[in-house]
Protein backbone atom coordinates (compact mmCIF):
# COMPACT_ATOMS: atom_id res chain seq x y z
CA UNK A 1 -53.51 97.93 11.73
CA UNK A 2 -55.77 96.58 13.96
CA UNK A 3 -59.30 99.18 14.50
CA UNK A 4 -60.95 99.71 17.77
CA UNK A 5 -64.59 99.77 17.17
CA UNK A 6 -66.23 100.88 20.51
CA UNK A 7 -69.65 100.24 20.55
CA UNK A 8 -72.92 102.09 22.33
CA UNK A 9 -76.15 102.14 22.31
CA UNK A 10 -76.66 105.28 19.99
CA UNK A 11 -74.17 103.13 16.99
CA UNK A 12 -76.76 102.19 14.70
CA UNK A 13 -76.70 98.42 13.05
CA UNK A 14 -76.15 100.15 9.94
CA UNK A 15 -73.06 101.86 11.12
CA UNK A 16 -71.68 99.11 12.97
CA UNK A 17 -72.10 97.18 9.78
CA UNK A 18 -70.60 99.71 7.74
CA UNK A 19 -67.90 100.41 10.06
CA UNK A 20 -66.76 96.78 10.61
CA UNK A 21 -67.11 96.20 6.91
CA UNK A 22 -64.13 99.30 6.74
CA UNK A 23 -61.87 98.23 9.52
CA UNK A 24 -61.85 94.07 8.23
CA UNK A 25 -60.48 95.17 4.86
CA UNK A 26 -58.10 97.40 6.75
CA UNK A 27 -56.50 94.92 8.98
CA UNK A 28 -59.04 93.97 11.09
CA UNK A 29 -61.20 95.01 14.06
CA UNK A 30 -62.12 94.01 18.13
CA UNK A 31 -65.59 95.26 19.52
CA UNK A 32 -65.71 96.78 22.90
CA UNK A 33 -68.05 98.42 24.73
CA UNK A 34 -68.21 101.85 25.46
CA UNK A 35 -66.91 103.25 28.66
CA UNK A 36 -69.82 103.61 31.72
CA UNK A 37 -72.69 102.26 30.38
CA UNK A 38 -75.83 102.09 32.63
CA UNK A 39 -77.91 99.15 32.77
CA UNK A 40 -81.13 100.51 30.76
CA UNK A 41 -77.91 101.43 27.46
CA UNK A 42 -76.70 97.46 28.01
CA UNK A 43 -80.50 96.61 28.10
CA UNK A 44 -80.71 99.08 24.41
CA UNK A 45 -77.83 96.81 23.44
CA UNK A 46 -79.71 93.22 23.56
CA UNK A 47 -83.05 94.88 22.28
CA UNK A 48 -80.85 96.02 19.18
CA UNK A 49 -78.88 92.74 18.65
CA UNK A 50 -80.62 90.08 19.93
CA UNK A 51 -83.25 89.67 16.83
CA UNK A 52 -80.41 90.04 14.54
CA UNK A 53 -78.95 86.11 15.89
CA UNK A 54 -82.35 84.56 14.14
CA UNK A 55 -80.57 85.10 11.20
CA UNK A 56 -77.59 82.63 12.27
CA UNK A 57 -78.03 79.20 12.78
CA UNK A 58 -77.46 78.63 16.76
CA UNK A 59 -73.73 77.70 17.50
CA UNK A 60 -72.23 77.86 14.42
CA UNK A 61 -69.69 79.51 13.21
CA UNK A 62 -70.95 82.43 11.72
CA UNK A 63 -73.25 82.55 14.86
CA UNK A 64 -70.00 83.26 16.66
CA UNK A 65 -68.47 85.18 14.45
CA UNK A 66 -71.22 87.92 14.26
CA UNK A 67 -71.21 91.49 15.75
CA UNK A 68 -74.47 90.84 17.40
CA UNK A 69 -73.06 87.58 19.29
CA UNK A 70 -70.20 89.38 20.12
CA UNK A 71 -71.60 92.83 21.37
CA UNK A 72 -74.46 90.20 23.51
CA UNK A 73 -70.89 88.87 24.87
CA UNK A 74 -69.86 91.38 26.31
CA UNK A 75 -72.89 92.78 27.02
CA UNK A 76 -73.14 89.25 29.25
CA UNK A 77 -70.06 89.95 30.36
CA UNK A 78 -70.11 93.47 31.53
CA UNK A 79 -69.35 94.24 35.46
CA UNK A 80 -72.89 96.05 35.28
CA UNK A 81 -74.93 93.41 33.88
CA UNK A 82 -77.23 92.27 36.61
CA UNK A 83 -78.78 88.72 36.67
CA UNK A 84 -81.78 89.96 34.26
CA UNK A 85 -79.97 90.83 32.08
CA UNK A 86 -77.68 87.38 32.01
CA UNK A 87 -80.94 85.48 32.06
CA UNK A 88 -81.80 87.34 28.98
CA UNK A 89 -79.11 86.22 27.42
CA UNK A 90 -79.30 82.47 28.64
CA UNK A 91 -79.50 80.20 25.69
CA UNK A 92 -77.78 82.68 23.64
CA UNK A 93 -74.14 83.05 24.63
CA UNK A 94 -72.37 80.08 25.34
CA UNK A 95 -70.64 80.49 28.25
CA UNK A 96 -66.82 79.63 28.54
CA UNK A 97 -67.40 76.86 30.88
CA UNK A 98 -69.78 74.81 28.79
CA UNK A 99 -68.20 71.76 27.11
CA UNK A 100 -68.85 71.11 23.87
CA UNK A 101 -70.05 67.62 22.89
CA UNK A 102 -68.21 66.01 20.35
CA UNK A 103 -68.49 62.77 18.84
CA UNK A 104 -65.47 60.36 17.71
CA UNK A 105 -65.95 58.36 14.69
């Protein structure tokens, strides 16, 4: 079965940890953001997450495949998420649209 894990500003790192940890060995887990968050919980959201990315390597993989790149996703992504808080997150979330470069051998 595939968890929900709905995600807010007052989920602690350690809980999300621990909580995705549970669900993946359960049959798996999405993220999503919590219902009506204000733009000062969103901005709680990148101040949590985004120093946890320095511990990835930029656009790799595990980069991707981290909570903290995907709660910043949808953080990016949110209908409330005014152009502060996108440029915020420039650099740091690839956006759909980008092509990625690669090289034929």
């Amino acid at each position: 079965m595939i968890h929900l894990l709905e995600v807010g500003p007052e989920l602690t790192v350690k809980d999300l940890n621990k909580l995705s940890r549970r669900y993946a060995m359960t049959g798996g887990y999405e993220l999503a953001l919590i219902s009506n968050l204000k733009v000062e919980e969103l901005i709680k959201l990148i101040e949590q997450h985004l120093p946890l990315l320095k511990n990835y390597q930029q656009f790799t993989s595990a980069y991707f495949g981290s909570n903290s790149y995907r709660i910043l996703a949808l953080v990016y992504s949110h209908p409330r998420a005014d152009n502060s808080i996108k440029a915020r997150l420039e650099g740091v979330i690839r956006q759909p649209n980008q092509n990625l470069q690669s090289e034929v051998f």
